[in-house]
PDB file of N, CA and C in Angstrom:
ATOM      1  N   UNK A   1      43.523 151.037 113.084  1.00  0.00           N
ATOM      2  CA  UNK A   1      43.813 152.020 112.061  1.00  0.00           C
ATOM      3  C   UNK A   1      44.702 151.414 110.971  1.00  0.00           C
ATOM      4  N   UNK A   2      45.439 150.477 111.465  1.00  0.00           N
ATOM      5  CA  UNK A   2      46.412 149.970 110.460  1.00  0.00           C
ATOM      6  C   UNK A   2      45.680 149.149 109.370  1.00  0.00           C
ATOM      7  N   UNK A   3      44.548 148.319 110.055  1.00  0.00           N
ATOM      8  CA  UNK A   3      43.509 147.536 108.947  1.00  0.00           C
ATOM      9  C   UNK A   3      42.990 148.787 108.052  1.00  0.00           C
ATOM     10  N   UNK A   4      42.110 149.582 108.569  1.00  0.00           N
ATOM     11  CA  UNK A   4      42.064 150.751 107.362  1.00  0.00           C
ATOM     12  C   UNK A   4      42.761 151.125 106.870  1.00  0.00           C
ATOM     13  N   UNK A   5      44.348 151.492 106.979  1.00  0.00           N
ATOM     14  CA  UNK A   5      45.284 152.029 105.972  1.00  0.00           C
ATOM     15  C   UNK A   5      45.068 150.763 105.394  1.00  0.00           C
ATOM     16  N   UNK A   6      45.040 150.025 105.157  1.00  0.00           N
ATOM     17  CA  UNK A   6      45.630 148.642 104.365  1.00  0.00           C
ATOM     18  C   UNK A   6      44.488 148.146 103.239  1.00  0.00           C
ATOM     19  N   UNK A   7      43.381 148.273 103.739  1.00  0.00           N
ATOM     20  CA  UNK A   7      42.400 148.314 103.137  1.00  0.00           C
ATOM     21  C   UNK A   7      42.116 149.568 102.315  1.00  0.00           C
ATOM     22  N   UNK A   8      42.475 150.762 102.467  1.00  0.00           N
ATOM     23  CA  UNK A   8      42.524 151.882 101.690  1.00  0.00           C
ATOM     24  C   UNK A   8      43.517 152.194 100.645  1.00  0.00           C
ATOM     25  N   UNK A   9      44.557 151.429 100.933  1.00  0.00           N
ATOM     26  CA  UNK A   9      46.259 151.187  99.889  1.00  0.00           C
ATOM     27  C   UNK A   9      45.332 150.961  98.972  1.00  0.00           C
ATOM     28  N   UNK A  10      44.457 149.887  99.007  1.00  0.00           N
ATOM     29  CA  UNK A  10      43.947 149.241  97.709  1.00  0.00           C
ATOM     30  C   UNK A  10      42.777 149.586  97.124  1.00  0.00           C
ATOM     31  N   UNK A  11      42.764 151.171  97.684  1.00  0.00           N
ATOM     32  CA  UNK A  11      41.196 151.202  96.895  1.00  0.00           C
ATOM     33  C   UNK A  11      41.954 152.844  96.868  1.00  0.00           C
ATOM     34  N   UNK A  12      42.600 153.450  96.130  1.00  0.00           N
ATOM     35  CA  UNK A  12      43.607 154.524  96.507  1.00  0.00           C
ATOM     36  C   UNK A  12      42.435 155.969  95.912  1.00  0.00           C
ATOM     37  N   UNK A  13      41.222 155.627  94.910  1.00  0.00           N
ATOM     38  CA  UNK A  13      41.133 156.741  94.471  1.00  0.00           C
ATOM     39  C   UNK A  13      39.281 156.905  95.905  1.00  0.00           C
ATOM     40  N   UNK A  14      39.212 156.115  96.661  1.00  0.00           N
ATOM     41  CA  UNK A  14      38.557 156.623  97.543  1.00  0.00           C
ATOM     42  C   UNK A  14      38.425 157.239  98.645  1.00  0.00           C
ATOM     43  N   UNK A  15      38.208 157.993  98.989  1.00  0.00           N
ATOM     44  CA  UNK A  15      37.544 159.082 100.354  1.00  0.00           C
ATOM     45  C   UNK A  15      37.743 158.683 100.934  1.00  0.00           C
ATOM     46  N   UNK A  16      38.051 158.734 102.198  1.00  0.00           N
ATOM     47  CA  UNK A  16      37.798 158.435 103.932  1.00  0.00           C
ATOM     48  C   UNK A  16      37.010 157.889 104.181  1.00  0.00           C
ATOM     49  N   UNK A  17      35.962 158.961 104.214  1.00  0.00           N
ATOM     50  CA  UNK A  17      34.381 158.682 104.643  1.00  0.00           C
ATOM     51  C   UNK A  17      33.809 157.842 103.865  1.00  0.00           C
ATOM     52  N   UNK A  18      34.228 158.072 102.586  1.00  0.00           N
ATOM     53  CA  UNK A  18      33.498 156.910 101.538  1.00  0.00           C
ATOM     54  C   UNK A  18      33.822 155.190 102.339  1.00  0.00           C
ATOM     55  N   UNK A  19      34.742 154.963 102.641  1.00  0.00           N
ATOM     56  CA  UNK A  19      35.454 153.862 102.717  1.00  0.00           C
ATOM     57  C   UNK A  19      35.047 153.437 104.182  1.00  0.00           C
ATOM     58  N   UNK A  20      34.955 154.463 105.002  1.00  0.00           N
ATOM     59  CA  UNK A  20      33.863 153.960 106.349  1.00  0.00           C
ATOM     60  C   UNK A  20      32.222 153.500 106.127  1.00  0.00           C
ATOM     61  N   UNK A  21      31.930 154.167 105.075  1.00  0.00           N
ATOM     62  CA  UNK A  21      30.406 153.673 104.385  1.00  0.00           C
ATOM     63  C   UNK A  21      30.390 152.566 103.685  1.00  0.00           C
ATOM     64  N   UNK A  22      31.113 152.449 103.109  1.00  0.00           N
ATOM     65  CA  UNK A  22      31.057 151.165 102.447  1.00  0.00           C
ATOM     66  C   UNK A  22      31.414 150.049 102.974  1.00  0.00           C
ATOM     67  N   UNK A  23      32.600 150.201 104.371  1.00  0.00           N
ATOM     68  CA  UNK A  23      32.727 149.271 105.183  1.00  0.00           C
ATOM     69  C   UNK A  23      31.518 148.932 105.825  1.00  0.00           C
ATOM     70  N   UNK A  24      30.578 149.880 106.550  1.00  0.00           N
ATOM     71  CA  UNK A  24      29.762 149.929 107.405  1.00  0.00           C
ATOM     72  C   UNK A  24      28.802 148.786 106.687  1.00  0.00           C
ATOM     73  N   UNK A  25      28.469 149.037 105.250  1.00  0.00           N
ATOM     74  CA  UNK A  25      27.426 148.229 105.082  1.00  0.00           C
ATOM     75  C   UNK A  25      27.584 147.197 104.114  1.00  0.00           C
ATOM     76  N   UNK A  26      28.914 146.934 104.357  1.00  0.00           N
ATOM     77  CA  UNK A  26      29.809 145.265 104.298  1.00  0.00           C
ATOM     78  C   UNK A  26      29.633 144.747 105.430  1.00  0.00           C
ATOM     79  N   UNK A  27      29.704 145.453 106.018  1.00  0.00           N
ATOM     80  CA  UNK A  27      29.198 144.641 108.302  1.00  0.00           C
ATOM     81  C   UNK A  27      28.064 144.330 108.255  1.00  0.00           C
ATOM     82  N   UNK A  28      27.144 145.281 108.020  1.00  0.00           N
ATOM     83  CA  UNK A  28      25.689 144.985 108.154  1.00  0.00           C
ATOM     84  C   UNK A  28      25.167 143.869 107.108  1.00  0.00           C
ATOM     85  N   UNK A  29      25.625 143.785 105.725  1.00  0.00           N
ATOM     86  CA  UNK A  29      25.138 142.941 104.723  1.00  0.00           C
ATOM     87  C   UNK A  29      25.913 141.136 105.362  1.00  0.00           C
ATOM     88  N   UNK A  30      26.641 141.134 105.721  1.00  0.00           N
ATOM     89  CA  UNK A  30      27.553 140.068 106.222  1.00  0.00           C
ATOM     90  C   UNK A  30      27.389 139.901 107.879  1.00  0.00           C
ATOM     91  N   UNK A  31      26.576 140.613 108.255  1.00  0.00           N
ATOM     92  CA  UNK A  31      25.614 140.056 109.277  1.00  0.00           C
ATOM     93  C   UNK A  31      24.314 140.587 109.785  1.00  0.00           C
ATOM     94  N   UNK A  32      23.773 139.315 108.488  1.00  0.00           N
ATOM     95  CA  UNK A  32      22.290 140.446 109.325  1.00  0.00           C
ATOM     96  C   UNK A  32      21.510 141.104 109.467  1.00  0.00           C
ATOM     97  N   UNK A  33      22.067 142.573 108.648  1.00  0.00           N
ATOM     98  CA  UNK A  33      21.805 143.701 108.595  1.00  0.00           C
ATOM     99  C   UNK A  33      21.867 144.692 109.868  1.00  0.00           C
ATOM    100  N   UNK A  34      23.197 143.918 110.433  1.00  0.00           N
ATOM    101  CA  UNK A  34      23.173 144.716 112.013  1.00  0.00           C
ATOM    102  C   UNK A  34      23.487 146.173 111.989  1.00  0.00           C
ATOM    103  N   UNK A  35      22.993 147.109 112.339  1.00  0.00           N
ATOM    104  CA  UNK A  35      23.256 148.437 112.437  1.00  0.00           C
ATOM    105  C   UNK A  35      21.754 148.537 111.615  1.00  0.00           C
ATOM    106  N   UNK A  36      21.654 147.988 110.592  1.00  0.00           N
ATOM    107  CA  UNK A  36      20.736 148.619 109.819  1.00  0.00           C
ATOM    108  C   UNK A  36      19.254 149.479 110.114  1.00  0.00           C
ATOM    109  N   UNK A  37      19.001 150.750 109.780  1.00  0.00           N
ATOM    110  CA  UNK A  37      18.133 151.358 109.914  1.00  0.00           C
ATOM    111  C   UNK A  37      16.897 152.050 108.677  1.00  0.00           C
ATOM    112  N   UNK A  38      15.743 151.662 108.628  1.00  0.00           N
ATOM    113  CA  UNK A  38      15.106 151.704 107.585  1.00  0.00           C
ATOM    114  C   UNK A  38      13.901 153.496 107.791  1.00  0.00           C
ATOM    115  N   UNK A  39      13.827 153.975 107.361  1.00  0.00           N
ATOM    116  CA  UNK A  39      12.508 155.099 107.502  1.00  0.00           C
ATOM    117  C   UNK A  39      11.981 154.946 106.448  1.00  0.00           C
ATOM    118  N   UNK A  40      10.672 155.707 106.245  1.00  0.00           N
ATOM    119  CA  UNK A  40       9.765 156.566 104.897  1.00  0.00           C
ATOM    120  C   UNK A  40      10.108 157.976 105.121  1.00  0.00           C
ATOM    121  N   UNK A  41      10.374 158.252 103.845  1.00  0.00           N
ATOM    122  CA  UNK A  41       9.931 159.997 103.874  1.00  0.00           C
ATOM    123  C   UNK A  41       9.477 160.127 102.974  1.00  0.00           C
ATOM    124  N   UNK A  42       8.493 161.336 103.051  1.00  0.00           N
ATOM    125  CA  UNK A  42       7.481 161.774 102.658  1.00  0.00           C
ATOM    126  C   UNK A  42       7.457 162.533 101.365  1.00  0.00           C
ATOM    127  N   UNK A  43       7.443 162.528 100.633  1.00  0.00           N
ATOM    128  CA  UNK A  43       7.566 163.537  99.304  1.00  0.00           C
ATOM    129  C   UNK A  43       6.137 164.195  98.128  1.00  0.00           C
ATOM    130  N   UNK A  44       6.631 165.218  98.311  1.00  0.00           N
ATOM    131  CA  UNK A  44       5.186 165.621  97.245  1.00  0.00           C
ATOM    132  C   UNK A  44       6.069 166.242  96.091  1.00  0.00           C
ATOM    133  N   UNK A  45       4.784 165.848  94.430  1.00  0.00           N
ATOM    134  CA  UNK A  45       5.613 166.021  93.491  1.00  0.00           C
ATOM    135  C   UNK A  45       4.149 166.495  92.697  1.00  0.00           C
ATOM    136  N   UNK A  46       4.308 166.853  91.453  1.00  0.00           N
ATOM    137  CA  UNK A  46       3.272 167.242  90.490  1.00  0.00           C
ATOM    138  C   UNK A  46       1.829 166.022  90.292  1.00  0.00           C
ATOM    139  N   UNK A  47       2.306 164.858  90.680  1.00  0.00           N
ATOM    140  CA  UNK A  47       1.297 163.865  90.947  1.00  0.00           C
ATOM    141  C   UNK A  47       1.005 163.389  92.213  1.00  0.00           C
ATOM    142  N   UNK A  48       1.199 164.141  93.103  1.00  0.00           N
ATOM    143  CA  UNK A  48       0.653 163.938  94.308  1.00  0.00           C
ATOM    144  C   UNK A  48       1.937 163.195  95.400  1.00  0.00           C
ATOM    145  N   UNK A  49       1.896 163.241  96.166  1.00  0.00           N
ATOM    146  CA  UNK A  49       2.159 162.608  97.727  1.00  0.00           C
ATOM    147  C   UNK A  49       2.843 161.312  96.866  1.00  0.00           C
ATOM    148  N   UNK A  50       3.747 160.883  98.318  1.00  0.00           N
ATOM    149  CA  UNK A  50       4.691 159.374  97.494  1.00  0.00           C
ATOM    150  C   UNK A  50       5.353 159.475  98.922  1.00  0.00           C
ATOM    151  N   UNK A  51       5.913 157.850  99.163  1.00  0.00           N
ATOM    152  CA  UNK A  51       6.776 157.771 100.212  1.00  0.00           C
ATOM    153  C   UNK A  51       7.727 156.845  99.744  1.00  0.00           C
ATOM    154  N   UNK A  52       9.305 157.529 100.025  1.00  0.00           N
ATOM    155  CA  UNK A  52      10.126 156.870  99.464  1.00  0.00           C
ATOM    156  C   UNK A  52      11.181 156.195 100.861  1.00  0.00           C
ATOM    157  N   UNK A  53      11.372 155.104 100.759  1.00  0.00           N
ATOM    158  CA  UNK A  53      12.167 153.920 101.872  1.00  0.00           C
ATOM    159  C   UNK A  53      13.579 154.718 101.658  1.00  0.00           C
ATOM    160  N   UNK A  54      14.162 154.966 102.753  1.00  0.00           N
ATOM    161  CA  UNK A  54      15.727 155.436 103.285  1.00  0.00           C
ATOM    162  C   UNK A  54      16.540 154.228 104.088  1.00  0.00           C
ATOM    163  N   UNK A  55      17.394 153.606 103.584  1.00  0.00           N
ATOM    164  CA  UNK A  55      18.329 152.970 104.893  1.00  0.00           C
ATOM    165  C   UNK A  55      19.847 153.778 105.165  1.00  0.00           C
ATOM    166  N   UNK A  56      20.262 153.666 105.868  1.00  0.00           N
ATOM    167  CA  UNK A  56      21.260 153.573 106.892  1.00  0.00           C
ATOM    168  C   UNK A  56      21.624 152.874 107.402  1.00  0.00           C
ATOM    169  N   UNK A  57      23.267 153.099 107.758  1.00  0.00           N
ATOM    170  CA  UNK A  57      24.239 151.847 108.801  1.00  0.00           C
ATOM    171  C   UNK A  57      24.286 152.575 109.980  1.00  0.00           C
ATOM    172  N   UNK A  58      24.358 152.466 111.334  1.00  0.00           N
ATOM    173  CA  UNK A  58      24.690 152.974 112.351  1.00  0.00           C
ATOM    174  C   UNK A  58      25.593 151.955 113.169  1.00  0.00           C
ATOM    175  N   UNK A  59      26.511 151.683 112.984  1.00  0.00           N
ATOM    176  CA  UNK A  59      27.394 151.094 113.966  1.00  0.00           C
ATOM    177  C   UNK A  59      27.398 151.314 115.293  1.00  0.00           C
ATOM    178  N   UNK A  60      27.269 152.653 115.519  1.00  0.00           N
ATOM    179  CA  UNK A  60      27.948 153.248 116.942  1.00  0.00           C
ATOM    180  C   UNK A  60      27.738 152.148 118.081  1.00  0.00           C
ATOM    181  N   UNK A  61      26.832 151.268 118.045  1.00  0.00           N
ATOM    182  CA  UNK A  61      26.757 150.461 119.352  1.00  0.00           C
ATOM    183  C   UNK A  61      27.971 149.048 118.895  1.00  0.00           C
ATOM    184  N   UNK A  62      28.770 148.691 117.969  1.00  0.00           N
ATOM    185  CA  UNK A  62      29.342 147.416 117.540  1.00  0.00           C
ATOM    186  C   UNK A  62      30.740 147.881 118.363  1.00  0.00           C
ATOM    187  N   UNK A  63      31.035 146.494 118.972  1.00  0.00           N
ATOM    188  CA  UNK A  63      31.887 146.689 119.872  1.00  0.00           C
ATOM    189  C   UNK A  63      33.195 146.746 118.548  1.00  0.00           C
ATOM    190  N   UNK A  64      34.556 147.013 118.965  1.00  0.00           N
ATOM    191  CA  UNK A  64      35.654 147.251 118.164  1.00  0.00           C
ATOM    192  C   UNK A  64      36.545 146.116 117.860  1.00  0.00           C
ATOM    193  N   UNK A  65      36.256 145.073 119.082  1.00  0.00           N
ATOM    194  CA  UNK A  65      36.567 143.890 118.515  1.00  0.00           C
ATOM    195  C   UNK A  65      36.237 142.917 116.972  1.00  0.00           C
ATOM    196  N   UNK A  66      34.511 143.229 117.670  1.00  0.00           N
ATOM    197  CA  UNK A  66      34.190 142.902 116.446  1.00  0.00           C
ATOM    198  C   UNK A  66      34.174 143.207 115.290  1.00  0.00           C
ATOM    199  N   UNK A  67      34.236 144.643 114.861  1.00  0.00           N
ATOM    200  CA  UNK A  67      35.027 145.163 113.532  1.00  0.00           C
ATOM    201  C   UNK A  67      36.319 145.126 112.987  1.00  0.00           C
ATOM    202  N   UNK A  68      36.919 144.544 114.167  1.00  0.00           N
ATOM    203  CA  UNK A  68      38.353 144.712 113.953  1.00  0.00           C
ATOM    204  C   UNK A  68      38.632 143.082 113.321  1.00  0.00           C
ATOM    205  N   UNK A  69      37.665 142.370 113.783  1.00  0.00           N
ATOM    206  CA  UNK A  69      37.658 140.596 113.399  1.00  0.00           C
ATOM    207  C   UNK A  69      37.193 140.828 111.543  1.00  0.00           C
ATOM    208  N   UNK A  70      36.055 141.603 111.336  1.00  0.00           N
ATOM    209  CA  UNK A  70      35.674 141.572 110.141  1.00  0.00           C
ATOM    210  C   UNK A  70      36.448 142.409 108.857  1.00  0.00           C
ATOM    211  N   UNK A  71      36.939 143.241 109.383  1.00  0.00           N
ATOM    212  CA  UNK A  71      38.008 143.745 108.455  1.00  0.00           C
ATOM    213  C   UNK A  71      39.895 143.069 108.383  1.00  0.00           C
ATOM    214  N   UNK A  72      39.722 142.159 109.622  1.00  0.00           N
ATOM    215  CA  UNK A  72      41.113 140.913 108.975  1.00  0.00           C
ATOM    216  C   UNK A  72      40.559 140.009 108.210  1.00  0.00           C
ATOM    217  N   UNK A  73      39.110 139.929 108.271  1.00  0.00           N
ATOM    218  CA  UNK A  73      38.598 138.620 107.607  1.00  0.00           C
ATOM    219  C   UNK A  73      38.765 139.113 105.894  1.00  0.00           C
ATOM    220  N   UNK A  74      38.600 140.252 105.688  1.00  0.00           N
ATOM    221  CA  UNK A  74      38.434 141.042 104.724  1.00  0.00           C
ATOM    222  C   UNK A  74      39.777 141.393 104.150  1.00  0.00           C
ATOM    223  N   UNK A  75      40.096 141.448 105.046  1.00  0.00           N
ATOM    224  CA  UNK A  75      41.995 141.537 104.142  1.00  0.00           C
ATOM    225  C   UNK A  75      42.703 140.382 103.684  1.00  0.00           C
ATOM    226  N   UNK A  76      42.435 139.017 104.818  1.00  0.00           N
ATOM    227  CA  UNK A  76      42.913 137.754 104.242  1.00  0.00           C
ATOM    228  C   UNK A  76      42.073 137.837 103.329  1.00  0.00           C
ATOM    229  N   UNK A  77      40.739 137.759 102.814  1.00  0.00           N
ATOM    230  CA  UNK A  77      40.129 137.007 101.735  1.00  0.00           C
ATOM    231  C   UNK A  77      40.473 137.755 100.434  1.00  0.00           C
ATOM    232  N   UNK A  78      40.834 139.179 100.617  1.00  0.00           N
ATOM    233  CA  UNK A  78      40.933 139.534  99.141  1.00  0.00           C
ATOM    234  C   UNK A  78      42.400 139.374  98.376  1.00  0.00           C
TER     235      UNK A  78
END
């Protein structure tokens, strides 16, 4: 928790949640794309049918070590 306060000092006019999202897919882009989750959904519009690509981060399976390694890495570097 203390890496997130610290990391949030410096970004003061963002959200909570914002700042867990944007972490999330600083993890995934910096490895990988781990968590990453892709769908289609389906959309109809005045020209017919269309499918538009959705991603998502899902962490829930990343152990806490390892987030906890990537957000010191993230505080020394900035």
């Amino acid at each position: 928790m203390k890496l997130l306060e610290q990391l949030w000092e410096r970004q003061p006019d963002t959200r909570f949640n914002q700042l867990i999202i944007n972490l999330s897919w600083e993890y995934s882009t910096a490895n990988e794309g781990a968590g990453k989750r892709s769908n289609y959904v389906k959309e109809a519009n005045e020209h017919g049918l269309w499918f538009r690509e959705e991603s998502d981060v899902d962490l829930f399976y990343l152990e806490d070590d390892k987030f906890e390694e990537f957000l010191k890495n993230k505080i020394r570097n900035e």
